[in-house]
N, C-alpha and C. Protein backbone atom coordinates (compact mmCIF):
# COMPACT_ATOMS: atom_id res chain seq x y z
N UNK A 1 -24.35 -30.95 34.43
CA UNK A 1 -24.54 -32.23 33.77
C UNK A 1 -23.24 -33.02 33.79
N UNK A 2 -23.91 -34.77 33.50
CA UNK A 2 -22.18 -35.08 33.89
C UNK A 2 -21.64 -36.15 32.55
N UNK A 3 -21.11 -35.87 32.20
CA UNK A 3 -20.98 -36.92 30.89
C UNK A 3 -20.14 -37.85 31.67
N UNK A 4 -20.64 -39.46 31.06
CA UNK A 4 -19.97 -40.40 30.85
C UNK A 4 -18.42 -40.51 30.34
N UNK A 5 -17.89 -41.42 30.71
CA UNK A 5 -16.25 -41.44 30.43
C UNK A 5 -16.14 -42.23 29.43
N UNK A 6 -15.65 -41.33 28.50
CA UNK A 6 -15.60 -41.92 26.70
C UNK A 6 -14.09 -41.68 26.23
N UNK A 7 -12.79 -42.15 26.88
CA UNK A 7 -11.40 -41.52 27.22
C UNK A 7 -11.64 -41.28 25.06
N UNK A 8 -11.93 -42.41 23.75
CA UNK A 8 -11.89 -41.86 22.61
C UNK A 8 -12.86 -41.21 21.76
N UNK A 9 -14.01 -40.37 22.85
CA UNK A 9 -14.52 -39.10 22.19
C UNK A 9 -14.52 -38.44 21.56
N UNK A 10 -12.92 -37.81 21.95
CA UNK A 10 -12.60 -36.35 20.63
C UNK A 10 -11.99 -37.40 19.34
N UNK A 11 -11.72 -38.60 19.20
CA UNK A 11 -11.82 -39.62 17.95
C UNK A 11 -12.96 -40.16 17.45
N UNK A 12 -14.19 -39.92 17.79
CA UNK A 12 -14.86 -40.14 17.43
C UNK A 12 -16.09 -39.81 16.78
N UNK A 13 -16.87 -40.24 15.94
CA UNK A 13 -17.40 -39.54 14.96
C UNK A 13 -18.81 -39.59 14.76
N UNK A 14 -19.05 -39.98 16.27
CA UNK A 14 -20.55 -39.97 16.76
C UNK A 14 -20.62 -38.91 17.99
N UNK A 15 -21.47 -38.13 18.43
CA UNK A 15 -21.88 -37.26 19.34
C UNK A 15 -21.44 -38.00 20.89
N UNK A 16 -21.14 -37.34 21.39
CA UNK A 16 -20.74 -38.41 23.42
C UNK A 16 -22.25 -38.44 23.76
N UNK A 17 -22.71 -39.55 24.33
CA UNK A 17 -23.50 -39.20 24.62
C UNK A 17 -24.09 -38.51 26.46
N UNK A 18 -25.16 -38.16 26.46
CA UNK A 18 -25.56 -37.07 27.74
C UNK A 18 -26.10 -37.52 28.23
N UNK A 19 -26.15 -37.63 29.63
CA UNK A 19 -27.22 -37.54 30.99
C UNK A 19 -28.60 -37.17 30.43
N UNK A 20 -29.74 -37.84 30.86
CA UNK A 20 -31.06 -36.86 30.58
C UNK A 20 -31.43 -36.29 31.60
N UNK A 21 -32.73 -35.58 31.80
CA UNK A 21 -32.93 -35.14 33.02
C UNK A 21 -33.38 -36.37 34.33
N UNK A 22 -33.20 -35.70 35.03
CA UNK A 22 -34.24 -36.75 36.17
C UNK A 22 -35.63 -36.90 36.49
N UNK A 23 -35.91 -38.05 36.81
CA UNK A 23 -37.49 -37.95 37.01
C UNK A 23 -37.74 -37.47 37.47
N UNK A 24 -39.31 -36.82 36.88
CA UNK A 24 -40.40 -35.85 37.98
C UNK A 24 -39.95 -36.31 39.08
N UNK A 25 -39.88 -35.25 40.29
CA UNK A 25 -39.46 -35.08 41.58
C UNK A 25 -38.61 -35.40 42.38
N UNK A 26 -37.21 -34.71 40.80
CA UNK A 26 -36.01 -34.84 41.29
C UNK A 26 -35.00 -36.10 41.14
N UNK A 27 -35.43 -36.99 40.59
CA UNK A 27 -35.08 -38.53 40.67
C UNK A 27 -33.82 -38.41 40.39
N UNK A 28 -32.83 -39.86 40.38
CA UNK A 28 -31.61 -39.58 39.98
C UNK A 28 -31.22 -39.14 38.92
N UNK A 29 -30.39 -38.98 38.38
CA UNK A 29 -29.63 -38.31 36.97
C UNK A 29 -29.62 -39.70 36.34
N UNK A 30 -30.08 -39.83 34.93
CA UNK A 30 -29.57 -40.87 33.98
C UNK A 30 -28.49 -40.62 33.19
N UNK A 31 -27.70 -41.08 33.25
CA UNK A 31 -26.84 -41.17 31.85
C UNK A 31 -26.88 -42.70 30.92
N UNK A 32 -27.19 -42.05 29.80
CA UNK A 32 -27.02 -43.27 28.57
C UNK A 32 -25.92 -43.25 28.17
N UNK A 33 -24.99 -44.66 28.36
CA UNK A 33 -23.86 -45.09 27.78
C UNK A 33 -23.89 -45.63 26.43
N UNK A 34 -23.04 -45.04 25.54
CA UNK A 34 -22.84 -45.48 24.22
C UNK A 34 -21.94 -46.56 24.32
N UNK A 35 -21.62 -47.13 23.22
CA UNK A 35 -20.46 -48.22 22.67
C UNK A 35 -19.23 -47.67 23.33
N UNK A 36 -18.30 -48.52 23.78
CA UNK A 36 -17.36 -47.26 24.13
C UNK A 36 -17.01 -46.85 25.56
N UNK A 37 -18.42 -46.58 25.81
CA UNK A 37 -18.53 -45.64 27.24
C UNK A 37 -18.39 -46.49 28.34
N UNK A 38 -17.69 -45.70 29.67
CA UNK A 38 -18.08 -46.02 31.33
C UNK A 38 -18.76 -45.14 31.75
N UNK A 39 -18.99 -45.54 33.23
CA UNK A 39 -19.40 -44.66 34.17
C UNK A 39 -19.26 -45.37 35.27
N UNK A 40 -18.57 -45.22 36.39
CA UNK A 40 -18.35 -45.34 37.96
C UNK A 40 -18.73 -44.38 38.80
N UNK A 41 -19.14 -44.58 39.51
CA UNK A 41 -19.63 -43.15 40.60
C UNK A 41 -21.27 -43.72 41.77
N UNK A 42 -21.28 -42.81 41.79
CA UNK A 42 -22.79 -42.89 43.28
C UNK A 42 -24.18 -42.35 42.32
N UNK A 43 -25.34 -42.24 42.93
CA UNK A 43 -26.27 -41.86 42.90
C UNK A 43 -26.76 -41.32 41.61
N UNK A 44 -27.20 -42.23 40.36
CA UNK A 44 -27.12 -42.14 39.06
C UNK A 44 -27.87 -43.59 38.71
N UNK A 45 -28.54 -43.41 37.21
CA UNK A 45 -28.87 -44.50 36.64
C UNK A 45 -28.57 -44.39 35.46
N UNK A 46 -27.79 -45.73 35.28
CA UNK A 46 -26.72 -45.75 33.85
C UNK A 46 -27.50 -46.86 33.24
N UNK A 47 -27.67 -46.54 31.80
CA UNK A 47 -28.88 -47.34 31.19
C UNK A 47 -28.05 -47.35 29.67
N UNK A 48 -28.34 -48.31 29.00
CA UNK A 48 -27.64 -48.85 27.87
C UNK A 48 -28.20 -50.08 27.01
N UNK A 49 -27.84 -49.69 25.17
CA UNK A 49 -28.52 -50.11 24.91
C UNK A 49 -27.24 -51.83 24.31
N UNK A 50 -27.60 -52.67 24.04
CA UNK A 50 -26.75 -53.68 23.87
C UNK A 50 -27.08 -54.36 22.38
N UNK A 51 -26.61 -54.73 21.47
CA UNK A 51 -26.36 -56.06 20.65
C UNK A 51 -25.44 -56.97 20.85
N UNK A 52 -24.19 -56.98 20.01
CA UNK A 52 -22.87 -58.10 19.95
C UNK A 52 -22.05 -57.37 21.34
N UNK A 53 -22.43 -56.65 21.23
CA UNK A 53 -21.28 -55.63 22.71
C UNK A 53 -22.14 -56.46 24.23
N UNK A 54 -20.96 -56.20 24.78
CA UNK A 54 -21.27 -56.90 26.33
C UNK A 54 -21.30 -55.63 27.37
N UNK A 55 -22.32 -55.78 28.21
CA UNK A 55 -21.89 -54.57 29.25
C UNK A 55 -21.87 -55.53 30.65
N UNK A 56 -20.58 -54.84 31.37
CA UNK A 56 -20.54 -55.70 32.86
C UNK A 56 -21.22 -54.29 34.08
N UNK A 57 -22.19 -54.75 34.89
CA UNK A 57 -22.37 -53.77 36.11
C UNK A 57 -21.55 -54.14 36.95
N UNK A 58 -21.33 -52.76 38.32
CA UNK A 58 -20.93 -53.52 39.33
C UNK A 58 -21.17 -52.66 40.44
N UNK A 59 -21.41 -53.08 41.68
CA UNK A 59 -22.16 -52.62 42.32
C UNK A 59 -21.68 -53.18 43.71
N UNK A 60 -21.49 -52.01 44.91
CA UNK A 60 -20.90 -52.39 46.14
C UNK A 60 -22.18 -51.67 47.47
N UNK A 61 -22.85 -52.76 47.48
CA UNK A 61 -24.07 -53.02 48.05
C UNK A 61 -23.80 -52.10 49.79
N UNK A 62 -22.61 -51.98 50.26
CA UNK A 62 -22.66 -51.23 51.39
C UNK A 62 -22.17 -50.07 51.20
N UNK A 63 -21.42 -49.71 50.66
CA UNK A 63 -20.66 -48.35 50.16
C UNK A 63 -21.62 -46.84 48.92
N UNK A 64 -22.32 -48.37 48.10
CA UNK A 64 -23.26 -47.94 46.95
C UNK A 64 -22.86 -46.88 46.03
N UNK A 65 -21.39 -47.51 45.85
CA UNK A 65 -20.31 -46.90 44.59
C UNK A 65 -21.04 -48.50 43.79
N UNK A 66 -20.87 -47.79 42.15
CA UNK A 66 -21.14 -48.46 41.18
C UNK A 66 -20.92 -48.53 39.99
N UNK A 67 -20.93 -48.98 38.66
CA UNK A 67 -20.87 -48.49 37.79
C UNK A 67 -20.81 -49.47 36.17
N UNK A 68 -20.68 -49.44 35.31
CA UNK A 68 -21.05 -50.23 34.14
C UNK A 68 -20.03 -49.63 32.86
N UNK A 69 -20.06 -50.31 32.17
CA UNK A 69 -18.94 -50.35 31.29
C UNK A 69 -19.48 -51.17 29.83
N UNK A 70 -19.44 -50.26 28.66
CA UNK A 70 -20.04 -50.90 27.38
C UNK A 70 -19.17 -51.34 26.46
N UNK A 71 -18.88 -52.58 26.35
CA UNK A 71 -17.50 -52.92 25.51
C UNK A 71 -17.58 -53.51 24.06
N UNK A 72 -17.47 -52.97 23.01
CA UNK A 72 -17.56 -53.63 21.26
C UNK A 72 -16.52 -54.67 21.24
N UNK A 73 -15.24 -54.80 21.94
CA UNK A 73 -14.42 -55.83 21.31
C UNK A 73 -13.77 -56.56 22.74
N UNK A 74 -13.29 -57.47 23.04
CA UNK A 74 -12.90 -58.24 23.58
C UNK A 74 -11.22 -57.12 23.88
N UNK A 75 -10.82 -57.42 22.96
CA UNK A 75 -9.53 -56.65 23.74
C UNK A 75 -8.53 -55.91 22.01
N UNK A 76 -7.46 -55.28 22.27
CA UNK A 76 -6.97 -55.21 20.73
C UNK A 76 -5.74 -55.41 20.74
N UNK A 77 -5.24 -55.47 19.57
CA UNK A 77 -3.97 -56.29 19.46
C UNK A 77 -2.71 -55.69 20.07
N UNK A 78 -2.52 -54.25 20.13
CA UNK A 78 -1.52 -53.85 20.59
C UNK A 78 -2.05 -52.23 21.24
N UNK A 79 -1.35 -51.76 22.56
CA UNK A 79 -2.24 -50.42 23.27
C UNK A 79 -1.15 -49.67 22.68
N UNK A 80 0.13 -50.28 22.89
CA UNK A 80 1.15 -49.12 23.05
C UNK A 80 1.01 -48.47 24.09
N UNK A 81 1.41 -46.72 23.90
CA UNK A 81 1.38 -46.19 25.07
C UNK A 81 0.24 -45.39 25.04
N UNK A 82 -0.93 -46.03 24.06
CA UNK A 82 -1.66 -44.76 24.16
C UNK A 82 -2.94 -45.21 25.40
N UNK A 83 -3.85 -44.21 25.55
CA UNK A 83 -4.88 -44.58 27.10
C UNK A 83 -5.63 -44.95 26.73
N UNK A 84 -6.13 -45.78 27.50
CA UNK A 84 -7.33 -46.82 28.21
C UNK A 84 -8.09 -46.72 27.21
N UNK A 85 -8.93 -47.25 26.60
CA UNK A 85 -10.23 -47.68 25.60
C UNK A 85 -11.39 -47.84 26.01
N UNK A 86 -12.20 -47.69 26.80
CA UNK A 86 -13.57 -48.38 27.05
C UNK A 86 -14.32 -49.14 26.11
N UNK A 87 -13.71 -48.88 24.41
CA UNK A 87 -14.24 -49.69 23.36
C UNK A 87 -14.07 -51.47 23.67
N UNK A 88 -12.77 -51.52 24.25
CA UNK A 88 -12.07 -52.78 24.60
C UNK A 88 -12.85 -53.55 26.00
N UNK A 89 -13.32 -54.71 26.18
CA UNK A 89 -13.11 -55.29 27.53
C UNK A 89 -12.52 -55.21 28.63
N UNK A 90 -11.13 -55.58 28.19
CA UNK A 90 -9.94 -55.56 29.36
C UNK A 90 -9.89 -53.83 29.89
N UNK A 91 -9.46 -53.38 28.43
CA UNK A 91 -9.48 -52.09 28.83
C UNK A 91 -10.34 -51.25 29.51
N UNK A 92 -11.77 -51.29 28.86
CA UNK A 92 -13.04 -51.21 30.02
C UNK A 92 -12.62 -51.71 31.69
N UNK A 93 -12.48 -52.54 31.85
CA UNK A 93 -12.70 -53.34 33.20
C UNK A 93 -11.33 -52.49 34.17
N UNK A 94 -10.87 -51.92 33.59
CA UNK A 94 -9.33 -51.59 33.62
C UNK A 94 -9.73 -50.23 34.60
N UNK A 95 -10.54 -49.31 34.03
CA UNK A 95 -10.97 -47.71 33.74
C UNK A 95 -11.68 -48.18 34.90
N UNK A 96 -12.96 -49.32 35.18
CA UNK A 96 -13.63 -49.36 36.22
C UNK A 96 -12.96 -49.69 37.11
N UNK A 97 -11.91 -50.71 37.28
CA UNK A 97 -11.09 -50.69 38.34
C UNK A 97 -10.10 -49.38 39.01
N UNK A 98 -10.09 -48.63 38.16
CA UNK A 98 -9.30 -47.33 38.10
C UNK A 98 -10.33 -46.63 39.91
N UNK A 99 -11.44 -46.79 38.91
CA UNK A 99 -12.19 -45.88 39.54
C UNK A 99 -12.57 -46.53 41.18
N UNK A 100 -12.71 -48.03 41.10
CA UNK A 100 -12.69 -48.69 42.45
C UNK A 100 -11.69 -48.30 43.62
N UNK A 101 -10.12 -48.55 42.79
CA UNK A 101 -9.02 -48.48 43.91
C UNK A 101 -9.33 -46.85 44.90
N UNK A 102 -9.62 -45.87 44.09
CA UNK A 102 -9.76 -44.24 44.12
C UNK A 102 -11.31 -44.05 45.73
N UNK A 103 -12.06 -45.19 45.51
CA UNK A 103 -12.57 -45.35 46.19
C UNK A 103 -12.63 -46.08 48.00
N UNK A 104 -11.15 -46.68 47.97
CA UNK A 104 -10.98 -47.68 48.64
C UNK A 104 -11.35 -48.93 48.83
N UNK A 105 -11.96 -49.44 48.07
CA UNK A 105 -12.65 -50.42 48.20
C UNK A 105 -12.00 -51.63 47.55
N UNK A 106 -12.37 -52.91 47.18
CA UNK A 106 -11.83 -54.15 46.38
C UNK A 106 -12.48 -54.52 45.82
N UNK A 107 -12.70 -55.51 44.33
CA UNK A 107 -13.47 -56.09 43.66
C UNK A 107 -14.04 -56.95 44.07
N UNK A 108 -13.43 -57.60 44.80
CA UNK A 108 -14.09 -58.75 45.29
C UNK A 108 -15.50 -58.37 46.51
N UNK A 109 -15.73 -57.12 46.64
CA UNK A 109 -16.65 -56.18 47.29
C UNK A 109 -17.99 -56.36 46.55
N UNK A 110 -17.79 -55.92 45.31
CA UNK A 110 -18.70 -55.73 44.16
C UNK A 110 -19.47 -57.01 43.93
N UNK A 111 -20.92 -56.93 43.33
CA UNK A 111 -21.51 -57.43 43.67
C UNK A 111 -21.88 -57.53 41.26
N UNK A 112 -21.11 -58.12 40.46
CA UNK A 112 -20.93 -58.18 38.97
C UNK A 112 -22.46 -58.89 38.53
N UNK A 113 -22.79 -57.96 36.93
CA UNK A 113 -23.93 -58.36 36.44
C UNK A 113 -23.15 -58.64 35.13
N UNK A 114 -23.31 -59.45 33.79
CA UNK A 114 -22.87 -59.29 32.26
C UNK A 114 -24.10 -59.46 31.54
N UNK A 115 -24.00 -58.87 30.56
CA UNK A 115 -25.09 -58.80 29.40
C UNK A 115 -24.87 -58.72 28.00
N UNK A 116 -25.20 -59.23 27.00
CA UNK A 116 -25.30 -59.17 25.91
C UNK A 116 -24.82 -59.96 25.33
N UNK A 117 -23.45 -59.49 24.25
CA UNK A 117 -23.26 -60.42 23.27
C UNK A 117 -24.06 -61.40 22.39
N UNK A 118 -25.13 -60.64 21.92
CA UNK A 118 -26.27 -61.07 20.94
C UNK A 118 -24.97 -61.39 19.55
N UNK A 119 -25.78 -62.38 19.27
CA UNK A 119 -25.58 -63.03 17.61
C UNK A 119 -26.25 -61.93 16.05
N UNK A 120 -25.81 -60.98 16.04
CA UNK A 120 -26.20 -59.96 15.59
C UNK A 120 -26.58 -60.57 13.61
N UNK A 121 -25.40 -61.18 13.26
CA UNK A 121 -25.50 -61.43 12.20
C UNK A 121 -26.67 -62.48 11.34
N UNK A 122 -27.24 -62.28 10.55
CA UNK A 122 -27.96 -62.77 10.14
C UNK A 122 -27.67 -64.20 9.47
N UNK A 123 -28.34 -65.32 10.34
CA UNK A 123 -27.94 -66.78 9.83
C UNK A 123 -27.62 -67.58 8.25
N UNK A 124 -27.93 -66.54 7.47
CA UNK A 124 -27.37 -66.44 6.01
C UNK A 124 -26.46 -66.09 5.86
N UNK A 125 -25.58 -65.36 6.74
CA UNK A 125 -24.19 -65.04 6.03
C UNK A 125 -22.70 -66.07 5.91
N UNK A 126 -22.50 -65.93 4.87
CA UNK A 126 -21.39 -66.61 4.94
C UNK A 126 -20.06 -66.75 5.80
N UNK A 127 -20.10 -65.80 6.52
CA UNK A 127 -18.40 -65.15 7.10
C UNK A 127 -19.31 -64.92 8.71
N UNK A 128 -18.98 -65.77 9.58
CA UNK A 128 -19.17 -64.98 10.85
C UNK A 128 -18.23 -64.41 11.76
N UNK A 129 -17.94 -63.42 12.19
CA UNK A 129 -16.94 -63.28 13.20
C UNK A 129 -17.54 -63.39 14.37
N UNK A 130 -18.39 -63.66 15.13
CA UNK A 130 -18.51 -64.70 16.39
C UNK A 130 -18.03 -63.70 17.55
N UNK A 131 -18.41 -61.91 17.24
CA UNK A 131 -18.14 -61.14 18.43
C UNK A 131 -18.64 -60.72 19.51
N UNK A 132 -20.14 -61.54 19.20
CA UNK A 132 -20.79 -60.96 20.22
C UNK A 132 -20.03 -62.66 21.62
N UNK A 133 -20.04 -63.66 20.72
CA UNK A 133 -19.14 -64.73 21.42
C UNK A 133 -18.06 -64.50 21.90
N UNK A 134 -17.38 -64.03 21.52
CA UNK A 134 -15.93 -63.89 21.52
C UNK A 134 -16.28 -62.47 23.09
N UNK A 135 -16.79 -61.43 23.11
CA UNK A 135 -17.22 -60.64 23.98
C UNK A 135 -17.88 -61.60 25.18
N UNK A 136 -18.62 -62.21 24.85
CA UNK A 136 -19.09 -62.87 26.34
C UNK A 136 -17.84 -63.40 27.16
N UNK A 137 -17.17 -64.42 26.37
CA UNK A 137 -16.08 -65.10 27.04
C UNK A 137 -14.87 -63.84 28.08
N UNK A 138 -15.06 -63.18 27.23
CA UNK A 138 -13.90 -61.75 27.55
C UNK A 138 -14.77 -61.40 28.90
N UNK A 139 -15.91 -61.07 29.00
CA UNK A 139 -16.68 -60.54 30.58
C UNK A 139 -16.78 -61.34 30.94
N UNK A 140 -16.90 -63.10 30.82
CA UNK A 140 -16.58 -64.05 32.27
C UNK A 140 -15.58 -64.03 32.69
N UNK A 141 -14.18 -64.38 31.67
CA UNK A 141 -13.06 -63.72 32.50
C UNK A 141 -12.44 -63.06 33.05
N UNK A 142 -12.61 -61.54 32.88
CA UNK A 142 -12.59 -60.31 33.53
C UNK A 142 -13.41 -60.36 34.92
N UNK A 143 -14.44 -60.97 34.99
CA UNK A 143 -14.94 -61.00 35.81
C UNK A 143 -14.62 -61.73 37.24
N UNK A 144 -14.40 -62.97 36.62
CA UNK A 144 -13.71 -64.36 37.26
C UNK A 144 -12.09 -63.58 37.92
N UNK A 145 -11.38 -63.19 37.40
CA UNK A 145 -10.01 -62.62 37.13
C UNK A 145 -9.90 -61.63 37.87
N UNK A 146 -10.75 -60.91 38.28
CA UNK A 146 -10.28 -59.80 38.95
C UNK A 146 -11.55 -59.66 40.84
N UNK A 147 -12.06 -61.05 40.40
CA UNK A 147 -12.93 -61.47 41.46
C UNK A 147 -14.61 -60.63 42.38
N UNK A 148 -14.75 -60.15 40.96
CA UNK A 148 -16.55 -59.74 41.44
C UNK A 148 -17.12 -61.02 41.60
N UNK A 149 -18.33 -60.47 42.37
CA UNK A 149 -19.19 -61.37 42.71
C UNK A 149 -20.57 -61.08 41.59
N UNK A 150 -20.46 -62.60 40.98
CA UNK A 150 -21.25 -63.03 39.51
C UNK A 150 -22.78 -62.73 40.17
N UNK A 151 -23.18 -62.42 40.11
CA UNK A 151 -24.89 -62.31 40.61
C UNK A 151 -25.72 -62.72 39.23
N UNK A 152 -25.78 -62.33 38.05
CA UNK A 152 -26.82 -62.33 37.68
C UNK A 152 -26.15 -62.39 35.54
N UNK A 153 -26.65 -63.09 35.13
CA UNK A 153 -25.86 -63.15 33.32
C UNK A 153 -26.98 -63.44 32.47
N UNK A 154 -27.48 -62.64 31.49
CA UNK A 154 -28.15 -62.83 30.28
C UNK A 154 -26.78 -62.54 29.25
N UNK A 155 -27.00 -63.29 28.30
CA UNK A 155 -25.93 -63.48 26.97
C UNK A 155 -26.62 -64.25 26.19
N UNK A 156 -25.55 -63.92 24.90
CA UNK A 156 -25.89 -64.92 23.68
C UNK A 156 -27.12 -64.44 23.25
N UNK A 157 -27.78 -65.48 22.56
CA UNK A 157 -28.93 -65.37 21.66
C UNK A 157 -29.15 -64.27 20.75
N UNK A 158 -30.02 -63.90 19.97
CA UNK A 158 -30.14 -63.43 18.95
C UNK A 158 -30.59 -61.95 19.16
N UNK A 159 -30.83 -61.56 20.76
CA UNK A 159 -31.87 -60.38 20.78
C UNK A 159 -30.77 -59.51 21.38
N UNK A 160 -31.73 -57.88 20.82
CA UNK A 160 -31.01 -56.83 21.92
C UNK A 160 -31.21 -56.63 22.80
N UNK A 161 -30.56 -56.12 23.80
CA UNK A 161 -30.62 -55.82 25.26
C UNK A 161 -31.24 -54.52 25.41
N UNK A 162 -32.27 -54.11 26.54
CA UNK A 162 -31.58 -52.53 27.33
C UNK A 162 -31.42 -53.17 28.68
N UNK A 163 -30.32 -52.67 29.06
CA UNK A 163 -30.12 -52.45 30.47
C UNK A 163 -29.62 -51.23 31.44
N UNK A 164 -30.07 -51.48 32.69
CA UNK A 164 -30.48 -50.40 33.09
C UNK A 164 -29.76 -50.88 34.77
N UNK A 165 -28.98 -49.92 35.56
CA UNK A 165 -28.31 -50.36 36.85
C UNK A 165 -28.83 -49.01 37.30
N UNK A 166 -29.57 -48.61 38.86
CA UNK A 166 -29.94 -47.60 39.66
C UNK A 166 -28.63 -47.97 40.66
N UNK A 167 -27.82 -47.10 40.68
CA UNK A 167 -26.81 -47.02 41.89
C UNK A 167 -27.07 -46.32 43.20
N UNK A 168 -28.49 -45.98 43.17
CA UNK A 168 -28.85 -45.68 44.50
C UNK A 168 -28.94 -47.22 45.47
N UNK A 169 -29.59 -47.84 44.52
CA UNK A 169 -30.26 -49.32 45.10
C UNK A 169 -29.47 -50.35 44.48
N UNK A 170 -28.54 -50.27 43.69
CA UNK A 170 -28.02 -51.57 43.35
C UNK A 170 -28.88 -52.92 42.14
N UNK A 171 -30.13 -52.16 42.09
CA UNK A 171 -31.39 -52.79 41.56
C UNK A 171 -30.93 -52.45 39.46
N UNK A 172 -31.06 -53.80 39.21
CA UNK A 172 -30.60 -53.81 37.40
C UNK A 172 -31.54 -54.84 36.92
N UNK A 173 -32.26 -53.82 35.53
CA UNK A 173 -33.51 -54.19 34.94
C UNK A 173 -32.77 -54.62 33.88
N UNK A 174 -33.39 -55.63 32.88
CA UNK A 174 -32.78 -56.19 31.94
C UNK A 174 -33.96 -56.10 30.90
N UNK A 175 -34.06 -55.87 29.97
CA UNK A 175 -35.35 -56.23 28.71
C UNK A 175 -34.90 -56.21 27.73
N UNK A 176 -35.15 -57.62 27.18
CA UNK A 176 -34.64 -58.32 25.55
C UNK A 176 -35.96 -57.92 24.93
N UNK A 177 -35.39 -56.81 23.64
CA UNK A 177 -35.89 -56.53 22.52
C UNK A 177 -36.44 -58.07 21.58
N UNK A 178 -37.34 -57.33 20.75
CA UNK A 178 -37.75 -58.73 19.56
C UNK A 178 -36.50 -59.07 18.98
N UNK A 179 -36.51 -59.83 18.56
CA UNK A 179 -35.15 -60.86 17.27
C UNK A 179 -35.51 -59.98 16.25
N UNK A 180 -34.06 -60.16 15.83
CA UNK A 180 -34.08 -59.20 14.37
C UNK A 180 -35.20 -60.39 13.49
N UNK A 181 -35.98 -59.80 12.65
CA UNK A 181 -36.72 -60.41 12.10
C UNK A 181 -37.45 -60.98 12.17
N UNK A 182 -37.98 -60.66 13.71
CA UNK A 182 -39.53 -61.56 14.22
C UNK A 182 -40.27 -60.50 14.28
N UNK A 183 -41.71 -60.97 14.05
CA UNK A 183 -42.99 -59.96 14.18
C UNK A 183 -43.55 -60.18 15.79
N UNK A 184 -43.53 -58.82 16.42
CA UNK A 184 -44.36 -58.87 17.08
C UNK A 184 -44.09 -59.13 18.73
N UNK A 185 -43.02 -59.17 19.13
CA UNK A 185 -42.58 -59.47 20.30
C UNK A 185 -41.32 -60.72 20.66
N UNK A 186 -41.57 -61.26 21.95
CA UNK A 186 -40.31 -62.00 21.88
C UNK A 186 -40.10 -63.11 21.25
N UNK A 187 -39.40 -63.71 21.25
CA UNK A 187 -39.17 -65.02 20.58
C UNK A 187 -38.72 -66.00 21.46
């Protein structure tokens, strides 16, 4: 089995999460990415679930190295010397580039998806911190900045995400959950 790259795991105070099995007759390996998490590599489907957090795919359509990255915050105020975050944006994008150079390949190869950054908070509250906003802006520029090719962007609005990237095929399913507080389907 192959776990996802969670570099603050042993800090953390939720379970890592695991690969499930593969589909009847062998299908690829899934791994579900938590908050937090990457994954770069071949022949796998990395599936994730989204609110205020942004996830970027990326995907090199002749080589069919790939991989996705689930980020809670835009970036943090100071790293020091300690390693890489996948909690972070920059730092995310950082870990996936890690894993590109190792491959030979260039970003500008990759073929970039972004998602999320839902408005999580409920339009009654007084105090917004504006992260699922503040996260979108952080994956256009990362994106823009290190020169993938933009293919495809759902963001904003009020709903959750799952998304889902097959790195056999390059092929990424997107499905927005109901709005917090609607009956019955989408909005």
């Amino acid at each position: 089995m192959h776990k996802p790259h969670s570099p603050h795991s042993a800090h953390s105070t939720s379970l890592p999460a695991r690969p499930t099995a593969g589909a009847v007759g062998g299908g690829p390996q899934i791994i579900n990415l938590m908050p937090g998490q990457w994954h770069f590599g071949q022949a796998a489907t990395l599936k994730t679930l989204l609110g205020s957090c942004v996830a970027i795919t990326l995907w090199h359509p002749l080589k069919r190295y790939g991989g996705m990255c689930h980020f809670l915050l835009p970036s943090r105020a100071t790293r020091g010397q300690g390693a890489l975050d996948g909690r972070y944006g920059d730092e995310a994008i950082e870990l996936l580039l890690q894993g590109i150079a190792r491959t030979g390949t260039k970003p500008s190869d990759y073929i970039a998806h972004l998602y999320g950054g839902a408005d999580t908070m409920p339009d009654g509250m007084n105090v917004k911190f504006n992260v699922g906003e503040r996260n979108i802006e952080k994956g256009w520029a990362l994106i823009d900045n290190n020169g993938f090719q933009l293919q495809d962007v759902d963001v904003g609005d009020n709903v959750p995400r799952t998304v889902v990237i097959d790195l056999a095929t390059g092929k990424v399913d997107v499905k927005r959950s109901a709005a917090p507080g609607s009956i019955g389907g989408r909005k």
